[in-house]
PDB file of N, CA and C in Angstrom:
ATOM      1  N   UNK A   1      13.904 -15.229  13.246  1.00  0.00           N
ATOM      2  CA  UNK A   1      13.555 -14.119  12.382  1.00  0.00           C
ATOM      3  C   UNK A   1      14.697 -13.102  12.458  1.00  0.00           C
ATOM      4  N   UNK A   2      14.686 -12.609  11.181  1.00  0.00           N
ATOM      5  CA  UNK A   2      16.168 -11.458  11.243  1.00  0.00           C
ATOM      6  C   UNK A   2      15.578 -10.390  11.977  1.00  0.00           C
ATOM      7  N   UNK A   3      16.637  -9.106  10.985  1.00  0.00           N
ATOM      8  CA  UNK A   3      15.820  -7.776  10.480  1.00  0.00           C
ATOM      9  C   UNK A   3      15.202  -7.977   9.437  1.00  0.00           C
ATOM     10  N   UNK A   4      16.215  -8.336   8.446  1.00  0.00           N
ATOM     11  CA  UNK A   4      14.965  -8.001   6.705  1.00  0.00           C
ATOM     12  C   UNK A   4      13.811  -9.126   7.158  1.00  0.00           C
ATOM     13  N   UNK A   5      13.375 -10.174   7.989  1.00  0.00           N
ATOM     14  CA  UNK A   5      12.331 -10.723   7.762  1.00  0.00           C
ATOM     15  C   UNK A   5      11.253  -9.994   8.211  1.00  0.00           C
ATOM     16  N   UNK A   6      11.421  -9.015   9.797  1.00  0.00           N
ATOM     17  CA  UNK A   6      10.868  -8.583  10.421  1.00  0.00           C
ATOM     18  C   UNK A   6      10.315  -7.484   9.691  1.00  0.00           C
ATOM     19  N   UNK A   7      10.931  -6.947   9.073  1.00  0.00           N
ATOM     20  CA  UNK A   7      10.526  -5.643   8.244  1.00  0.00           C
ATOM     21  C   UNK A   7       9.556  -6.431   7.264  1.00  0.00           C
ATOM     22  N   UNK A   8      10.261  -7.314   6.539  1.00  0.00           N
ATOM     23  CA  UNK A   8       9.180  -7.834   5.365  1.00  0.00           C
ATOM     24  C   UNK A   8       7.670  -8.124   5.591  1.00  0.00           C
ATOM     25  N   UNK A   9       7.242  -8.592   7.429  1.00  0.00           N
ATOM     26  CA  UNK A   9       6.588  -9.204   8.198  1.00  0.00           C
ATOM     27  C   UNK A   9       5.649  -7.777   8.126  1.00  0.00           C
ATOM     28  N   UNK A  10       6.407  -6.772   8.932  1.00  0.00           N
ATOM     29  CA  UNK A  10       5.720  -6.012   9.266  1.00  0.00           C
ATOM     30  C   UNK A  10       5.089  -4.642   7.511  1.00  0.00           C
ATOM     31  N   UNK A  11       5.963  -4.816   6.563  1.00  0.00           N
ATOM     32  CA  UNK A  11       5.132  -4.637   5.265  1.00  0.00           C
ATOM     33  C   UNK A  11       4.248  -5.151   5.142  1.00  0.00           C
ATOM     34  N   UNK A  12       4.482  -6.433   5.238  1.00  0.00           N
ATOM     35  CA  UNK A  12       3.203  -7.212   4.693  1.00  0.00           C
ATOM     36  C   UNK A  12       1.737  -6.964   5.821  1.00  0.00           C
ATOM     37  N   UNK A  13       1.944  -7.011   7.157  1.00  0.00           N
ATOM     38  CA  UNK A  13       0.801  -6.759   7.395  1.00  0.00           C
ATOM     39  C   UNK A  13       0.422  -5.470   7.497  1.00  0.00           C
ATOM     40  N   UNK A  14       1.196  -4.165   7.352  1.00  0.00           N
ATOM     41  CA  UNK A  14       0.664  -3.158   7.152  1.00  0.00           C
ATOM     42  C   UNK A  14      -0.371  -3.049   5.900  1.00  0.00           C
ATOM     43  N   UNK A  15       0.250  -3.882   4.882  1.00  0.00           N
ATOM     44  CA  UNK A  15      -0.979  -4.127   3.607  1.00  0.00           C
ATOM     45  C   UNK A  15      -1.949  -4.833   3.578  1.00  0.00           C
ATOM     46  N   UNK A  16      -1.960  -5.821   4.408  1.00  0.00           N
ATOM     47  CA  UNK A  16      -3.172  -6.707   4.582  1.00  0.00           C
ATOM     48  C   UNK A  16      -4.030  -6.469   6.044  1.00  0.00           C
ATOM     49  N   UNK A  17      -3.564  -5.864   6.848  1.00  0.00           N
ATOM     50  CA  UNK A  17      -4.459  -5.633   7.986  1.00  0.00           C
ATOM     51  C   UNK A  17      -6.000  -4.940   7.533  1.00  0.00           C
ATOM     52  N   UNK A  18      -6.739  -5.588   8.248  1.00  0.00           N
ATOM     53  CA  UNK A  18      -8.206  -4.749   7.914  1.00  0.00           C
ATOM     54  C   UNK A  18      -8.070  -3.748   8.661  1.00  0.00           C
ATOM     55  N   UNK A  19      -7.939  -3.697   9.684  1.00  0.00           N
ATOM     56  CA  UNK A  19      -7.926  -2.770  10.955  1.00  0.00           C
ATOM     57  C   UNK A  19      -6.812  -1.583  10.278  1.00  0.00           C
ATOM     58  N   UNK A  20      -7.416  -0.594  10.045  1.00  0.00           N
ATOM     59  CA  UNK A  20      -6.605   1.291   9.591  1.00  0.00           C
ATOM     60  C   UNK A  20      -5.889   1.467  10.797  1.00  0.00           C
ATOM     61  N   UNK A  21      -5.794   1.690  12.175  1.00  0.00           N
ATOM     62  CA  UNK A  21      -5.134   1.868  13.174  1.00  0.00           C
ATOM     63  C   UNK A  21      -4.141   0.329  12.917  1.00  0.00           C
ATOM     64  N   UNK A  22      -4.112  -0.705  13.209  1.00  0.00           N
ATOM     65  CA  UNK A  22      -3.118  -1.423  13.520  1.00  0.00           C
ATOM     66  C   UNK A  22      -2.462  -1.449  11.774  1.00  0.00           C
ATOM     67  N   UNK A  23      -2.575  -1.346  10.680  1.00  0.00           N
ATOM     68  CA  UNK A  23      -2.007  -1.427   9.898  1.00  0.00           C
ATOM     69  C   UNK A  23      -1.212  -0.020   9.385  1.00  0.00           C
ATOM     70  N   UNK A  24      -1.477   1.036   9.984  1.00  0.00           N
ATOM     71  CA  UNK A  24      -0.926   2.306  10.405  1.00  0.00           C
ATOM     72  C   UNK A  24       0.750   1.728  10.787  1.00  0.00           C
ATOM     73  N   UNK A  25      -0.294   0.891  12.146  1.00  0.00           N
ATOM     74  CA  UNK A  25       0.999   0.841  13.209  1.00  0.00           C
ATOM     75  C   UNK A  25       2.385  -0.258  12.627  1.00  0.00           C
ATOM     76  N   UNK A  26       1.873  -1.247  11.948  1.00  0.00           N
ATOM     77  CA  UNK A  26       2.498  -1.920  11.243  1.00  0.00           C
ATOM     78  C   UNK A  26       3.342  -1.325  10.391  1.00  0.00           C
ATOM     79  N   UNK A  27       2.867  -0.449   9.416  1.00  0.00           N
ATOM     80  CA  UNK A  27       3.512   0.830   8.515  1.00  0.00           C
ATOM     81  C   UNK A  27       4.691   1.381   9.122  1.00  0.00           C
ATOM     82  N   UNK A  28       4.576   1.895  10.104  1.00  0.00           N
ATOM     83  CA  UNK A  28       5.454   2.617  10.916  1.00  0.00           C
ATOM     84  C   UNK A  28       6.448   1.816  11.818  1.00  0.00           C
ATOM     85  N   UNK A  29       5.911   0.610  12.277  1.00  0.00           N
ATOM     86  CA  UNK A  29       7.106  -0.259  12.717  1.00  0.00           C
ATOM     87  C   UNK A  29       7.890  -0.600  11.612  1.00  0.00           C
ATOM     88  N   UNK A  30       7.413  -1.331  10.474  1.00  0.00           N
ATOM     89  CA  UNK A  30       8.627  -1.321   9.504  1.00  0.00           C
ATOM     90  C   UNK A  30       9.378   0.135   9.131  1.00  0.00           C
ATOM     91  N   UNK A  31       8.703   1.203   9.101  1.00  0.00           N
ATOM     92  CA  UNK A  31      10.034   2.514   8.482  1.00  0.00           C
ATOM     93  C   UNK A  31      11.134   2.809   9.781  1.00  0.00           C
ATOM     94  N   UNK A  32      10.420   2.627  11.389  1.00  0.00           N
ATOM     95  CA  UNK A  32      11.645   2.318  12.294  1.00  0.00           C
ATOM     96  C   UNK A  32      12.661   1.058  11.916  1.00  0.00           C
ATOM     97  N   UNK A  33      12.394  -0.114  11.439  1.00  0.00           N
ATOM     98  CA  UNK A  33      13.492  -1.024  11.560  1.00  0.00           C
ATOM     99  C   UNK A  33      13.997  -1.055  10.399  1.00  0.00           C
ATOM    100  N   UNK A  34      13.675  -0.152   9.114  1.00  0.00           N
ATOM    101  CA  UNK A  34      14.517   0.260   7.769  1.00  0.00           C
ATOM    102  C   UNK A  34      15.377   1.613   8.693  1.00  0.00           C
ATOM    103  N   UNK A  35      14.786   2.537   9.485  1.00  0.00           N
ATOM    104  CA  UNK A  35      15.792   3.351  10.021  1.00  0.00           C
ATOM    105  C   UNK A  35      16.864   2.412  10.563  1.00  0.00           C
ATOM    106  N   UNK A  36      16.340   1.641  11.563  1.00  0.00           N
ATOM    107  CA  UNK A  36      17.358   1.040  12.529  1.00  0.00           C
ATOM    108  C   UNK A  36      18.502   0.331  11.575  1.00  0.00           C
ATOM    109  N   UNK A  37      18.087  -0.349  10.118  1.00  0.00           N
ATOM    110  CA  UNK A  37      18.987  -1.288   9.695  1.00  0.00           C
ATOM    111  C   UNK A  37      19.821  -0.296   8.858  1.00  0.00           C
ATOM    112  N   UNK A  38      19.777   0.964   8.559  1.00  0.00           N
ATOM    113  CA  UNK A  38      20.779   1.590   7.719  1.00  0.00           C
ATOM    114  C   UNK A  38      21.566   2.128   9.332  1.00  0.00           C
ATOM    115  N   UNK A  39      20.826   2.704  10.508  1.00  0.00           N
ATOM    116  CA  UNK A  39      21.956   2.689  11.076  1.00  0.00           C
ATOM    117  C   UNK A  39      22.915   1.654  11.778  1.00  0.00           C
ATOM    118  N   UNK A  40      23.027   0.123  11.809  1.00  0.00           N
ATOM    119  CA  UNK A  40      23.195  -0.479  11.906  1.00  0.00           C
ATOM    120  C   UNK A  40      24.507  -0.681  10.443  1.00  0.00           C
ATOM    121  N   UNK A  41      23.906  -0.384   9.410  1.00  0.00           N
ATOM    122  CA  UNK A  41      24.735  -0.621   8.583  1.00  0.00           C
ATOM    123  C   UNK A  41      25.723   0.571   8.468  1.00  0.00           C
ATOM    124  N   UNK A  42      25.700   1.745   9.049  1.00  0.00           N
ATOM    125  CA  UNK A  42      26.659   2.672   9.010  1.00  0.00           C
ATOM    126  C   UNK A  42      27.720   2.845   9.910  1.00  0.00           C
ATOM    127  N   UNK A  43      27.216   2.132  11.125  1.00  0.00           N
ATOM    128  CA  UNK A  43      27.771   1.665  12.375  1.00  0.00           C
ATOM    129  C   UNK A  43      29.571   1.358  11.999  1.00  0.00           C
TER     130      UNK A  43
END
């Protein structure tokens, strides 16, 4: 698994999780690894 898969991974279950707390958390792990991959790309 990359980055863009991991992010895609973690979109997707932020939208499909039943659970409001873990699909929160899902939400928010992908906008850290869109942070992480632009700084990665500025690097």
């Amino acid at each position: 698994m990359n980055l863009d898969d991991a992010i895609k991974h973690a979109e997707e279950q932020g939208e499909n999780e039943r659970d409001c707390h873990c699909a929160a958390e899902h939400r928010q792990l992908a906008e850290w690894l869109k942070d992480y991959k632009r700084l990665l790309e500025v690097s």
